[in-house]
C-alpha atoms as a PDB file:
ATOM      1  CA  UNK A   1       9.695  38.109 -15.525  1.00  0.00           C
ATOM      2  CA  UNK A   2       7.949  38.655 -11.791  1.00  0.00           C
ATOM      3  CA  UNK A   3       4.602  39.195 -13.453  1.00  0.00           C
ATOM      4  CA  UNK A   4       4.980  35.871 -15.502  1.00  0.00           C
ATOM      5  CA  UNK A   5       6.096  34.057 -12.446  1.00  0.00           C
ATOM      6  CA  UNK A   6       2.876  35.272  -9.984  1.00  0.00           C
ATOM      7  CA  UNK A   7       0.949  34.383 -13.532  1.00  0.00           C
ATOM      8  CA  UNK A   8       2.203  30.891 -13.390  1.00  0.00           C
ATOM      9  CA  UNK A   9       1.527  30.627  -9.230  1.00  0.00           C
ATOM     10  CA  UNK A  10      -1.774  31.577  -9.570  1.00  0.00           C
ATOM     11  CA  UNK A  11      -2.665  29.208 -12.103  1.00  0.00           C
ATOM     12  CA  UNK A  12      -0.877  26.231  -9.951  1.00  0.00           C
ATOM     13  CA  UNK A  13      -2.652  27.612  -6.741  1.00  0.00           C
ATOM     14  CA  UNK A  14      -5.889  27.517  -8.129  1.00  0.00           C
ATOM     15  CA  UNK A  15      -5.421  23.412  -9.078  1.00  0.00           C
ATOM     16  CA  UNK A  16      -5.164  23.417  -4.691  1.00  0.00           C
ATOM     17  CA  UNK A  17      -9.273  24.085  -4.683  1.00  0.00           C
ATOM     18  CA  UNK A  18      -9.600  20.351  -6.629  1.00  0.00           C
ATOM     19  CA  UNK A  19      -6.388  18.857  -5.639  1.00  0.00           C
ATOM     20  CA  UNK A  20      -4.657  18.217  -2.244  1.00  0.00           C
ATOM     21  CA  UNK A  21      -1.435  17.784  -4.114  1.00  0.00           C
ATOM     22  CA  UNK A  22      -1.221  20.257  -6.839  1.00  0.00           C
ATOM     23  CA  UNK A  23       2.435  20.707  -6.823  1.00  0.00           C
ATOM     24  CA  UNK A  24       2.908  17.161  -7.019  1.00  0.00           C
ATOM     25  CA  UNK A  25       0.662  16.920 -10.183  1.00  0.00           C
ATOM     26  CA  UNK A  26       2.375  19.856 -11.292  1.00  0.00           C
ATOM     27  CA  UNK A  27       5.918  18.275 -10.656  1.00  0.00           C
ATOM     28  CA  UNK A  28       4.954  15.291 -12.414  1.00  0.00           C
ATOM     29  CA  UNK A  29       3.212  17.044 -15.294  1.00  0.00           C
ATOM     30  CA  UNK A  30       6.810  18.972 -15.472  1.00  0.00           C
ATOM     31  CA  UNK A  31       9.195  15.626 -15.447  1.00  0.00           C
ATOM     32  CA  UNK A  32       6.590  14.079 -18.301  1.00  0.00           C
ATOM     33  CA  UNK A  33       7.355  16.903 -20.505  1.00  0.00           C
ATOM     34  CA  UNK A  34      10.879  16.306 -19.880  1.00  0.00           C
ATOM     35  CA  UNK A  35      10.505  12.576 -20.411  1.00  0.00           C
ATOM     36  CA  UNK A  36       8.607  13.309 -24.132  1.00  0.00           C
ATOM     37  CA  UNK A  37      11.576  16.238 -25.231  1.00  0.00           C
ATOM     38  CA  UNK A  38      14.501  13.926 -24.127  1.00  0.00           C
ATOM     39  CA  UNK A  39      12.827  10.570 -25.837  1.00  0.00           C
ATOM     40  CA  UNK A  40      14.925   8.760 -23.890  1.00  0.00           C
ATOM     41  CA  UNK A  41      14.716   5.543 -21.662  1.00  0.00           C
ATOM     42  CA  UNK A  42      16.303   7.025 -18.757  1.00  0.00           C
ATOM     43  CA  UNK A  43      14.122  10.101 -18.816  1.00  0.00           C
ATOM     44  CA  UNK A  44      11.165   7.947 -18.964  1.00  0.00           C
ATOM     45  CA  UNK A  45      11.627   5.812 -16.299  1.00  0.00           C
ATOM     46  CA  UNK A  46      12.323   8.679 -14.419  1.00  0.00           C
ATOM     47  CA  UNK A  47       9.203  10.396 -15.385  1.00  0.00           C
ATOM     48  CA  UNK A  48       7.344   7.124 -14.385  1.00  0.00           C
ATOM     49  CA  UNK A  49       9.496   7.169 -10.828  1.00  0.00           C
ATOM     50  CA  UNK A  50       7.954   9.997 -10.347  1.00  0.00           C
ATOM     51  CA  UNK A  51       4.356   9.450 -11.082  1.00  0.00           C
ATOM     52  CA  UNK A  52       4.135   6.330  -8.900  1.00  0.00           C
ATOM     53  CA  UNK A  53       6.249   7.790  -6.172  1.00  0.00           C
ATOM     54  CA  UNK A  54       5.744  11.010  -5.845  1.00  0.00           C
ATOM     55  CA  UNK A  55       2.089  11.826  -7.611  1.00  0.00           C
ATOM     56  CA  UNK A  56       0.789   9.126  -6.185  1.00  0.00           C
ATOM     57  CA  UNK A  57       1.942   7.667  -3.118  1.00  0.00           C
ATOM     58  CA  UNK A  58       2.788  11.084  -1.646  1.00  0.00           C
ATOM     59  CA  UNK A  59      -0.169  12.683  -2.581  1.00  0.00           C
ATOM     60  CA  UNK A  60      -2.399   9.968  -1.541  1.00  0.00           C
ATOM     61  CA  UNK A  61      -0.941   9.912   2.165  1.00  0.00           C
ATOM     62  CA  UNK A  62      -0.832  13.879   2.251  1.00  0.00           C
ATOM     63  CA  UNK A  63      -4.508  13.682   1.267  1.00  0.00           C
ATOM     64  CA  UNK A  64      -5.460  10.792   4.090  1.00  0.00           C
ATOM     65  CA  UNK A  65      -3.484  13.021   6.342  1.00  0.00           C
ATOM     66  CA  UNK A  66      -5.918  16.124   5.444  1.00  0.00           C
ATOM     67  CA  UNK A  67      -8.997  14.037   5.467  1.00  0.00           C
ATOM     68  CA  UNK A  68      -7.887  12.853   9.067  1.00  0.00           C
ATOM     69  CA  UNK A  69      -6.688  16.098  10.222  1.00  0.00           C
ATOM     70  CA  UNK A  70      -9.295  18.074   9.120  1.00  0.00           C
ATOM     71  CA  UNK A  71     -12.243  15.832   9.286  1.00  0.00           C
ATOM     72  CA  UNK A  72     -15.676  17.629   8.483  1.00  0.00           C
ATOM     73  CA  UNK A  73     -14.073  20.648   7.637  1.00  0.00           C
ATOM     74  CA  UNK A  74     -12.160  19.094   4.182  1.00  0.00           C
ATOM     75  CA  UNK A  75     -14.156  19.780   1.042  1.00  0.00           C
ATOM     76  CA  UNK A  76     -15.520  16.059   0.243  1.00  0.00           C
ATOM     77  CA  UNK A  77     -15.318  16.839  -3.243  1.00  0.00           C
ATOM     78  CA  UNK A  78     -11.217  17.389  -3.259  1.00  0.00           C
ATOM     79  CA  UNK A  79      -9.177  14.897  -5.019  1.00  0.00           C
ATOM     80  CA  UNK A  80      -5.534  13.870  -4.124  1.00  0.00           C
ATOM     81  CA  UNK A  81      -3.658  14.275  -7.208  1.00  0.00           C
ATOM     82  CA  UNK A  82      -5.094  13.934 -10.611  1.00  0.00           C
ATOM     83  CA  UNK A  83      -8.917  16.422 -10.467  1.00  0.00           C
ATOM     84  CA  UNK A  84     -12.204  14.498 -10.860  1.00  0.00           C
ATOM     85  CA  UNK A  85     -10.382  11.329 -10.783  1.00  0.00           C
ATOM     86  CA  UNK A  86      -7.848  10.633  -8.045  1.00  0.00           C
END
């Protein structure tokens, strides 16, 4: 079980070297699955609460905050939430 869990936090650390907010993508990823395996309303709307609250306007700020904070020293090439894109 500790194995598969260091397995899993590896994988989710790594998404930190495009993403400022990895966990957030990660939480959102999680609640989407949720949303598609319930097929409900609620659990939809929630999953979409999510994504516009937390993926992206917490991840967005924590990024600005980094790119402030850190100036010159923040790889340029680092997204906020979603890698490539956002």
């Amino acid at each position: 079980m500790l194995l598969k869990v260091n397995v899993l936090l590896q994988l989710i650390s790594g998404l930190f070297e495009y993403v400022s907010g990895a966990n957030f993508l990660a939480e959102s990823i999680e609640w989407t699955g949720y949303a598609i395996c319930a097929w409900t309303l609620p659990a939809l709307a929630f999953s979409i609460f999510v994504w516009a609250n937390i993926a992206f306007a917490r991840a967005l700020h924590h990024h600005q905050y980094y790119l402030e904070k850190f100036k010159d020293e923040y790889p340029k090439n680092r997204k906020a939430v979603i890698p490539f894109i956002l």
